[in-house]
Every structure is written in C-alpha cells, then in structure tokens.
N, C-alpha and C. Protein backbone atom coordinates (compact mmCIF):
# COMPACT_ATOMS: atom_id res chain seq x y z
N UNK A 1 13.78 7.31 11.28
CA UNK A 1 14.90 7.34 10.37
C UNK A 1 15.37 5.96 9.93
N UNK A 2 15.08 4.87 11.00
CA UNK A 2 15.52 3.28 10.31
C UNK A 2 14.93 3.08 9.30
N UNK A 3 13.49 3.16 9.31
CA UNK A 3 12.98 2.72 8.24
C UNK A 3 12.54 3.77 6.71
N UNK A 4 12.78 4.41 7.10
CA UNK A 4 13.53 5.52 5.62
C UNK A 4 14.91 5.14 5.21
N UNK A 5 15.17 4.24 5.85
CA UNK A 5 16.88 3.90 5.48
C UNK A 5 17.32 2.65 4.79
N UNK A 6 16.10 1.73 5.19
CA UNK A 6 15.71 0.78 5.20
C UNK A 6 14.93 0.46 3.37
N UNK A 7 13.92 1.58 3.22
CA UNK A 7 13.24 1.51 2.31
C UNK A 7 14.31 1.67 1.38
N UNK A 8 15.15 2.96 1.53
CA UNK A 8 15.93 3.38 0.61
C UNK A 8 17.31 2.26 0.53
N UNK A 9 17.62 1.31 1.70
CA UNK A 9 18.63 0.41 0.94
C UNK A 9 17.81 -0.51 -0.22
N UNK A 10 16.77 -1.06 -0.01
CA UNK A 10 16.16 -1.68 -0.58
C UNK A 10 15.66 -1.52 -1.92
N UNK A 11 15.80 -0.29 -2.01
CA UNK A 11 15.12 0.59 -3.71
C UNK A 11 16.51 0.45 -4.37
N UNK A 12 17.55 0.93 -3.35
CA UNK A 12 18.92 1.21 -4.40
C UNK A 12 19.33 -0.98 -4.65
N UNK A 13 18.98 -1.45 -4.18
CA UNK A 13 19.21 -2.83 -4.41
C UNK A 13 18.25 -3.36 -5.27
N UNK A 14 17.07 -2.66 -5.50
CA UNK A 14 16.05 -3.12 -6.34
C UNK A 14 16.59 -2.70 -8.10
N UNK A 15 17.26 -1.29 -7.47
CA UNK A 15 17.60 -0.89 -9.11
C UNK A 15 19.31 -1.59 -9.55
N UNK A 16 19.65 -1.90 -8.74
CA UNK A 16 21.10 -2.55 -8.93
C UNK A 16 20.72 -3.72 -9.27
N UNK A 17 19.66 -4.79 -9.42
CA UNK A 17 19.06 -6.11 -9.68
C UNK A 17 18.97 -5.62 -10.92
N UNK A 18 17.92 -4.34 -11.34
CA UNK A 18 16.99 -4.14 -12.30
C UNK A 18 15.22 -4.50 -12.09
N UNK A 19 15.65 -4.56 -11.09
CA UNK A 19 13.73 -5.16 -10.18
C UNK A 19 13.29 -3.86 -10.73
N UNK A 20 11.64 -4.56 -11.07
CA UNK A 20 11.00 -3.15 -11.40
C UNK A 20 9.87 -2.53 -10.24
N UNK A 21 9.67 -2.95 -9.47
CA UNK A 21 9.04 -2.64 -8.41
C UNK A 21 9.83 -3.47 -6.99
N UNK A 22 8.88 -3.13 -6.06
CA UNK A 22 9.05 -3.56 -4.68
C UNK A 22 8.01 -4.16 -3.98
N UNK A 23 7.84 -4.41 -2.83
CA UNK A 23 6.55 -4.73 -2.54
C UNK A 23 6.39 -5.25 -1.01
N UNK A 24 5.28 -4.67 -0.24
CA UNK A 24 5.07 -5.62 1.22
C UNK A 24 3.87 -5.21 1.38
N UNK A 25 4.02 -6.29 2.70
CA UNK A 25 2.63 -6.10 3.14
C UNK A 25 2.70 -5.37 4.44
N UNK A 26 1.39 -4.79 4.97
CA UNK A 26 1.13 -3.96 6.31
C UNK A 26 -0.07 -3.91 6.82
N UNK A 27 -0.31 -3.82 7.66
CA UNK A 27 -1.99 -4.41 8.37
C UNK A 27 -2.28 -2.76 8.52
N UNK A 28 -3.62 -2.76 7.95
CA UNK A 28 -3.98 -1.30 7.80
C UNK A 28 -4.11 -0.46 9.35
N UNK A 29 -4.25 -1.32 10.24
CA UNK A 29 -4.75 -0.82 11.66
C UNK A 29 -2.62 0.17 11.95
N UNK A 30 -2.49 -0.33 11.50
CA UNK A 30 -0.37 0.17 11.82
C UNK A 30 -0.30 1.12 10.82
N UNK A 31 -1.21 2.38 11.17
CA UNK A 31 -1.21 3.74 10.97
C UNK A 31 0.10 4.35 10.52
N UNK A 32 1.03 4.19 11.54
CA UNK A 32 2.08 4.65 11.02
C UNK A 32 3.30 4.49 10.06
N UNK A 33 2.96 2.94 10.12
CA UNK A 33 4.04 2.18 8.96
C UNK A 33 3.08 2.87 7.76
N UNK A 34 1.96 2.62 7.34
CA UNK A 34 1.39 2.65 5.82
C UNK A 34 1.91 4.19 5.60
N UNK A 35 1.25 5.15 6.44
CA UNK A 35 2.38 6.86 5.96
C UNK A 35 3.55 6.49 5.68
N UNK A 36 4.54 5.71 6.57
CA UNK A 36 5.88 5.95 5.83
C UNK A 36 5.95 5.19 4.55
N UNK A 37 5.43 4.19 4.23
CA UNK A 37 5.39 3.72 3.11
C UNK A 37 4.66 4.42 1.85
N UNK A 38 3.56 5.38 2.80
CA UNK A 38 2.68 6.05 1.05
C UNK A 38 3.97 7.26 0.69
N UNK A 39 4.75 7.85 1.89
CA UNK A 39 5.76 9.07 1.86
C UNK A 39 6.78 8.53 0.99
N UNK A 40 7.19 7.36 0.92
CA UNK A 40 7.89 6.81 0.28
C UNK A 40 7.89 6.03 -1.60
N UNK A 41 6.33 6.37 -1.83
CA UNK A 41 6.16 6.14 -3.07
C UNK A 41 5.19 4.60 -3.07
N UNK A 42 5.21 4.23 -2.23
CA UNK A 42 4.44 3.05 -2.06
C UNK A 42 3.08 2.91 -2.14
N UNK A 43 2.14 2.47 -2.66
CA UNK A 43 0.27 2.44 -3.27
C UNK A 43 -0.26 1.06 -3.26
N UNK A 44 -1.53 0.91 -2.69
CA UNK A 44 -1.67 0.01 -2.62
C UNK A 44 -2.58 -0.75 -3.53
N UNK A 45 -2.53 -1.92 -3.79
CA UNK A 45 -2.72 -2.51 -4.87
C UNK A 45 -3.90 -3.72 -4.42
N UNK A 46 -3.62 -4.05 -3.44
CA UNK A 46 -4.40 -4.94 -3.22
C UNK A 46 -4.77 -5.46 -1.36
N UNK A 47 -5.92 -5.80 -0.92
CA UNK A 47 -6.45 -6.15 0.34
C UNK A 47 -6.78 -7.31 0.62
N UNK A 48 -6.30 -7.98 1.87
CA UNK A 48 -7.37 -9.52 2.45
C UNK A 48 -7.89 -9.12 3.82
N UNK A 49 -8.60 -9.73 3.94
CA UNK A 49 -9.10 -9.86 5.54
C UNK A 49 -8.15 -10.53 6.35
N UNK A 50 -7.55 -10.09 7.71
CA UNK A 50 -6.75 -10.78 8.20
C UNK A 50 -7.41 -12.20 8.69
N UNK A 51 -6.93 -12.95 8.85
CA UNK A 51 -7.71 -14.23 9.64
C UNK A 51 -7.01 -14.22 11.09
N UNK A 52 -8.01 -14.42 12.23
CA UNK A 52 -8.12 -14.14 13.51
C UNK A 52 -6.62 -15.72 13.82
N UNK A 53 -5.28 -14.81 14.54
CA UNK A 53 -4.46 -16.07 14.85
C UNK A 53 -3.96 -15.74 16.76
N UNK A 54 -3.65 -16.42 17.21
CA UNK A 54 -3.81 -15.83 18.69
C UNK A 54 -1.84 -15.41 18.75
N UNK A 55 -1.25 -15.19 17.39
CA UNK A 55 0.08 -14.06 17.23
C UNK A 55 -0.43 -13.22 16.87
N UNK A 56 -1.34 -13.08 16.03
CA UNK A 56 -1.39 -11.63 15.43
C UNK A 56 -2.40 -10.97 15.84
N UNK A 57 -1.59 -9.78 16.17
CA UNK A 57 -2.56 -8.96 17.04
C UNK A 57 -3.40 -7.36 16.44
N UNK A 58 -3.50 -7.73 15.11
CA UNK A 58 -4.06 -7.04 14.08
C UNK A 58 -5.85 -7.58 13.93
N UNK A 59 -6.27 -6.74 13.13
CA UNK A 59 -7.66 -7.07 12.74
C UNK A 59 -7.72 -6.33 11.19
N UNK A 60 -9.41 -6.09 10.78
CA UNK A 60 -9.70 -5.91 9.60
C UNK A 60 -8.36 -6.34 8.52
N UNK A 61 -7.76 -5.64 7.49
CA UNK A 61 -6.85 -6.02 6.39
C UNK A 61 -5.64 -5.84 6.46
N UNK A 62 -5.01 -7.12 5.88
CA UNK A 62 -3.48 -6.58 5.55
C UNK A 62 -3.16 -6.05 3.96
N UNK A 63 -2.48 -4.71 3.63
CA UNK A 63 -3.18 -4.27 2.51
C UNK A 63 -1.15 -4.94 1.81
N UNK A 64 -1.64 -5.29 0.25
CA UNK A 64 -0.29 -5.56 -0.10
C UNK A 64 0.28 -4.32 -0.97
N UNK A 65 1.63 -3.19 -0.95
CA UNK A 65 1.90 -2.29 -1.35
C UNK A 65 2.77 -2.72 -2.46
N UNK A 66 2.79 -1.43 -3.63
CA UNK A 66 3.99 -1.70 -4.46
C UNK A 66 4.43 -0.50 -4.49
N UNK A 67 6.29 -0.26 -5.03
CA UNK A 67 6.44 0.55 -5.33
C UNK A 67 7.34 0.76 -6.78
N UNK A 68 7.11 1.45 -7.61
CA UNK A 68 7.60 1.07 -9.03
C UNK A 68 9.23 2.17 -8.69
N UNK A 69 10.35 1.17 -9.20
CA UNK A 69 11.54 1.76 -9.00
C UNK A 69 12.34 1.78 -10.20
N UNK A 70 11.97 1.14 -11.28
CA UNK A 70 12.56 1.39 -12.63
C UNK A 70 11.80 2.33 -13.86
C-alpha cells in the first residue's frame, strides 16, 4: 500500500506541475517492484546492463520506466 501511495502522490504532483510523464528506474531481477509499476501504468522504454559494484546487489538490467500522466 506505500508504494501505491507513493506512485499516486507523485502522478497527482506530476499533473499539478503539468509534467507529462514520470519516470524511474528498477533492476529487472526486483520482480515485485516492476508489477507494481506495470499495475500502475508504467512501460518500459528502455534497458542497460547493470555494471558489477560491490553495493549493488542486482545483476543482468536496470530497465528505465515511463508513465504518461497528461
């Protein structure tokens, strides 16, 4: 529920700007963040290979999402 709450302060602040989209990133291996983000209108647009850092404890891509709010 935070982060449905989260998305949605962020959309209603995107359209109170007039922003026409949104956008983040998420490492494809974090299964569960990318569902709440595709449930949420979010598609992804674009991929990198992560590069190996001894913080991040991800592999293969971090994919970058948008979501169109105007």
């Amino acid at each position: 529920g935070i982060g449905t709450r989260f998305l949605e302060l962020a959309a209603g602040k995107a359209l109170e700007y007039g922003l026409p989209q949104l956008s983040l990133i998420v490492f494809e291996q974090n299964e569960g963040a990318k569902r709440l983000y595709e449930r949420h209108g979010f598609y992804e647009i674009m991929r990198e290979k992560v590069v190996p850092h001894e913080l991040i404890h991800y592999t293969g891509y971090a994919l970058l999402m948008v979501k169109d709010v105007c």
